[in-house]
C-alpha atoms as a PDB file:
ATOM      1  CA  UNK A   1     122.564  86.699  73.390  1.00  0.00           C
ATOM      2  CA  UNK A   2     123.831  87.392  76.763  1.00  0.00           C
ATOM      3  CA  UNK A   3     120.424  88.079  78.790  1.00  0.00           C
ATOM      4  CA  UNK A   4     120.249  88.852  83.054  1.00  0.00           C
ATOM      5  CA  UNK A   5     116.791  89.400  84.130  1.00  0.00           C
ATOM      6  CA  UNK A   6     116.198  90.964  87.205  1.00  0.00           C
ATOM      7  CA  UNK A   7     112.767  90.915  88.573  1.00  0.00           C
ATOM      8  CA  UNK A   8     110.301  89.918  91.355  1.00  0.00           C
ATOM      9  CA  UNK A   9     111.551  92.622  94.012  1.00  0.00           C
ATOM     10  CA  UNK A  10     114.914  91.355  94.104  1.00  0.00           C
ATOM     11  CA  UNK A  11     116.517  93.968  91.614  1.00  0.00           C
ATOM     12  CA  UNK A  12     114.761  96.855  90.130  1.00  0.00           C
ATOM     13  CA  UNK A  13     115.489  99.525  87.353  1.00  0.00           C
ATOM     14  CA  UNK A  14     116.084 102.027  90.121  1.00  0.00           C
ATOM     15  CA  UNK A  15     118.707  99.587  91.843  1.00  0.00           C
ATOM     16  CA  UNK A  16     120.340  99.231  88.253  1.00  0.00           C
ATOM     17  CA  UNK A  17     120.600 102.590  87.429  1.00  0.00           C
ATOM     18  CA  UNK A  18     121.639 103.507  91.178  1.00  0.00           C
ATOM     19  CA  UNK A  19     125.043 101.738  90.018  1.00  0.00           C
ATOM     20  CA  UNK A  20     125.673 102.119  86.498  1.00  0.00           C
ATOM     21  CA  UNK A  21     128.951 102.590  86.968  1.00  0.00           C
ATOM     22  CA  UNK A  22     129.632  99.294  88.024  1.00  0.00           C
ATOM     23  CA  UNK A  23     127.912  97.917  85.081  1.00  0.00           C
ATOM     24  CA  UNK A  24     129.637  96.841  81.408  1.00  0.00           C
ATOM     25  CA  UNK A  25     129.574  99.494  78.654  1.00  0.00           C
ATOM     26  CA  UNK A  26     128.509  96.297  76.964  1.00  0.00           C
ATOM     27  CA  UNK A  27     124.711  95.931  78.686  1.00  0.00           C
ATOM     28  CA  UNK A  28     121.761  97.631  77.554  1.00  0.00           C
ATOM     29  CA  UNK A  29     118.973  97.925  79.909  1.00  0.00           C
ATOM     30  CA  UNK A  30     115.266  97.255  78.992  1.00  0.00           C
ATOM     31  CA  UNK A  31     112.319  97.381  80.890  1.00  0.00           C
ATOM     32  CA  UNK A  32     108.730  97.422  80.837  1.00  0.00           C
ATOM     33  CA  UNK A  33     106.455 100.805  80.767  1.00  0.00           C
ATOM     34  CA  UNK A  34     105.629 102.488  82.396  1.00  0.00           C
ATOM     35  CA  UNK A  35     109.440 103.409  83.659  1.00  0.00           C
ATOM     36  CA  UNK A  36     109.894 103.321  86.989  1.00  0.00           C
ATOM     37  CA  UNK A  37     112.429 102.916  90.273  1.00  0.00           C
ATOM     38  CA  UNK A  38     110.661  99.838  90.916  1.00  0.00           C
ATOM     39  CA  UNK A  39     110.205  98.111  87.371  1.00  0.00           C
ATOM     40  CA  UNK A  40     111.675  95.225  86.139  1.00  0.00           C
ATOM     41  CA  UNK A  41     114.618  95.524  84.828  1.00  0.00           C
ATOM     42  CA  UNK A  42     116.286  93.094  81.825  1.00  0.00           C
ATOM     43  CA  UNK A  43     120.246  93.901  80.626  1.00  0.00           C
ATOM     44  CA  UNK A  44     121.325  92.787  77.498  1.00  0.00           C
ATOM     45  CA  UNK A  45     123.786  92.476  74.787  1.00  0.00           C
ATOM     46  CA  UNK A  46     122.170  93.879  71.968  1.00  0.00           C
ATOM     47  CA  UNK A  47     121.759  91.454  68.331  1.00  0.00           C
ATOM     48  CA  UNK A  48     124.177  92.341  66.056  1.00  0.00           C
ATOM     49  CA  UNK A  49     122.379  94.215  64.475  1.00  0.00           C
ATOM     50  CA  UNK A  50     122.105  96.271  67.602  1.00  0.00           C
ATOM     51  CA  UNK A  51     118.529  95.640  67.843  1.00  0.00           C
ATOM     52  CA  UNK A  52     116.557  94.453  70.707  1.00  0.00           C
ATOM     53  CA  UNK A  53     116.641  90.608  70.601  1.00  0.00           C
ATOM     54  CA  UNK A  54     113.009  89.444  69.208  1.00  0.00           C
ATOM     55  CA  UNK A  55     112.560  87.177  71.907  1.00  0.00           C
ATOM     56  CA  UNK A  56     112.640  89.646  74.559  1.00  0.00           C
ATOM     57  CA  UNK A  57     110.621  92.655  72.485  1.00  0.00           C
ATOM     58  CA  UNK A  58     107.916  89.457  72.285  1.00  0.00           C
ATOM     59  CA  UNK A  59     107.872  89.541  76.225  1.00  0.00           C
ATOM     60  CA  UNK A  60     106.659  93.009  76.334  1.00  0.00           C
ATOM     61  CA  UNK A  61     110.442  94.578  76.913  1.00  0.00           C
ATOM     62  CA  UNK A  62     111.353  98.124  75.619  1.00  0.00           C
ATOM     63  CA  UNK A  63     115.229  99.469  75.008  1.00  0.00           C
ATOM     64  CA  UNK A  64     115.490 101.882  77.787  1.00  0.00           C
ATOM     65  CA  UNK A  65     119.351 102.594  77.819  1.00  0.00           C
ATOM     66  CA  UNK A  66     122.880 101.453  76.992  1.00  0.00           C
ATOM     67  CA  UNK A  67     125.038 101.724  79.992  1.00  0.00           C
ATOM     68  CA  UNK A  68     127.471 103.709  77.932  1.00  0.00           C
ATOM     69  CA  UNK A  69     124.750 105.893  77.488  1.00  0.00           C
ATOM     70  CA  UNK A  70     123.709 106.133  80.949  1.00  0.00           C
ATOM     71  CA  UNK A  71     127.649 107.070  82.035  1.00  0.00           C
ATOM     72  CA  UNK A  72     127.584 109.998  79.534  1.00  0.00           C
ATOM     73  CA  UNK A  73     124.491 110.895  80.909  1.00  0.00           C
ATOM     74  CA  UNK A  74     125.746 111.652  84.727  1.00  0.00           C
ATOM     75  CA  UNK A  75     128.977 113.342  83.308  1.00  0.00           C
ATOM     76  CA  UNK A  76     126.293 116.405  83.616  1.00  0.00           C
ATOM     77  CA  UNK A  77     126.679 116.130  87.281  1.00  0.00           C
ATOM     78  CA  UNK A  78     130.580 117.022  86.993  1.00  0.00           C
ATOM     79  CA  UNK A  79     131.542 118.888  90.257  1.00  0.00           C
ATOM     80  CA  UNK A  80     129.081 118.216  92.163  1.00  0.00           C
ATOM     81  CA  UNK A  81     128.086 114.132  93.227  1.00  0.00           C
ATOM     82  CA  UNK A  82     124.565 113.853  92.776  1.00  0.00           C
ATOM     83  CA  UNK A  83     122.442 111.748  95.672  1.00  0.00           C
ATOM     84  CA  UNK A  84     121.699 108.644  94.126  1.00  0.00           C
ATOM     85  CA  UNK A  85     117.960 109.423  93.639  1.00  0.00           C
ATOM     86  CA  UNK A  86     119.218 112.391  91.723  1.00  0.00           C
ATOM     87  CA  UNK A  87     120.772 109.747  89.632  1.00  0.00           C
ATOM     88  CA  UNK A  88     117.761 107.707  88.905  1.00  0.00           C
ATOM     89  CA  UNK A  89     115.754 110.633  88.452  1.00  0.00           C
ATOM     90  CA  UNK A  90     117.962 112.054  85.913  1.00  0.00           C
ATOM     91  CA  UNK A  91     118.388 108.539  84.045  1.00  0.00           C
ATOM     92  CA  UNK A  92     114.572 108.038  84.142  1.00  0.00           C
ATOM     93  CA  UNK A  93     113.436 111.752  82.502  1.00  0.00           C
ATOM     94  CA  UNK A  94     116.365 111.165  80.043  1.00  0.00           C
ATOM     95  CA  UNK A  95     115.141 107.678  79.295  1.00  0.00           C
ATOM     96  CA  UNK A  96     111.686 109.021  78.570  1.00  0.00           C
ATOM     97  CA  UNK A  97     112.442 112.605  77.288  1.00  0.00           C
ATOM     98  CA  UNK A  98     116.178 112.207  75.320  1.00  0.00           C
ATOM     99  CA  UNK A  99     116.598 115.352  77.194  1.00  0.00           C
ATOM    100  CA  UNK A 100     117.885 116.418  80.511  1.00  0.00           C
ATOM    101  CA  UNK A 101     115.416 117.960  82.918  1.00  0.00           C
ATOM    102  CA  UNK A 102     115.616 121.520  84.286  1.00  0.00           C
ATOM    103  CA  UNK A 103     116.555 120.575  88.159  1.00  0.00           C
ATOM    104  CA  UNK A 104     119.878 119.280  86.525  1.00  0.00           C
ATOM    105  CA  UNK A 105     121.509 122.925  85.473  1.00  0.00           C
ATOM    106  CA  UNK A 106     119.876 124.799  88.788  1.00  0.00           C
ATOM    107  CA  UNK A 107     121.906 122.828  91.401  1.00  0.00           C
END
């Protein structure tokens, strides 16, 4: 299990979803709740049985996102580059809702 654990100030879930796109289709991102631009942030290689390792749902991390994911997720922003605390926005209220928030389809 291929584990990078970013934490302590240095890198934060913001900062990771800032540049998904520079990120493996292979990582999933976890974190701890609540979600936020400054939580720790944990990317993975999910078991083989696509699960979160047990190891790191024992230390209190949740599945937020596969990067793949993520990508598919700003494809909404086709046309028109979002600023990249539209993209964090938009990858936090689709972590926590599965759904994309209004502001997306009114700019």
């Amino acid at each position: 299990m291929g584990i990078t654990k970013f934490s302590g100030g240095a890198v934060t879930l913001g900062d990771i979803l800032a540049k998904v796109g520079e990120i493996s289709d292979e990582e999933t991102i976890l974190s701890r709740r609540p979600w936020q631009t400054d939580g720790d942030v944990l990317l993975i290689r999910l078991d083989e049985e696509c699960r979160v390792p047990l190891p790191a749902k024992n230390a209190g991390w949740e599945y937020f996102m596969e990067i793949a994911t993520a990508k598919e997720v700003l494809e909404v922003f086709v046309g028109a580059p979002p600023a990249p605390e539209e993209r964090v926005q938009l990858l936090l209220f689709y972590g926590e809702n599965d759904a994309f928030p209004d502001w997306v389809f009114e700019r």
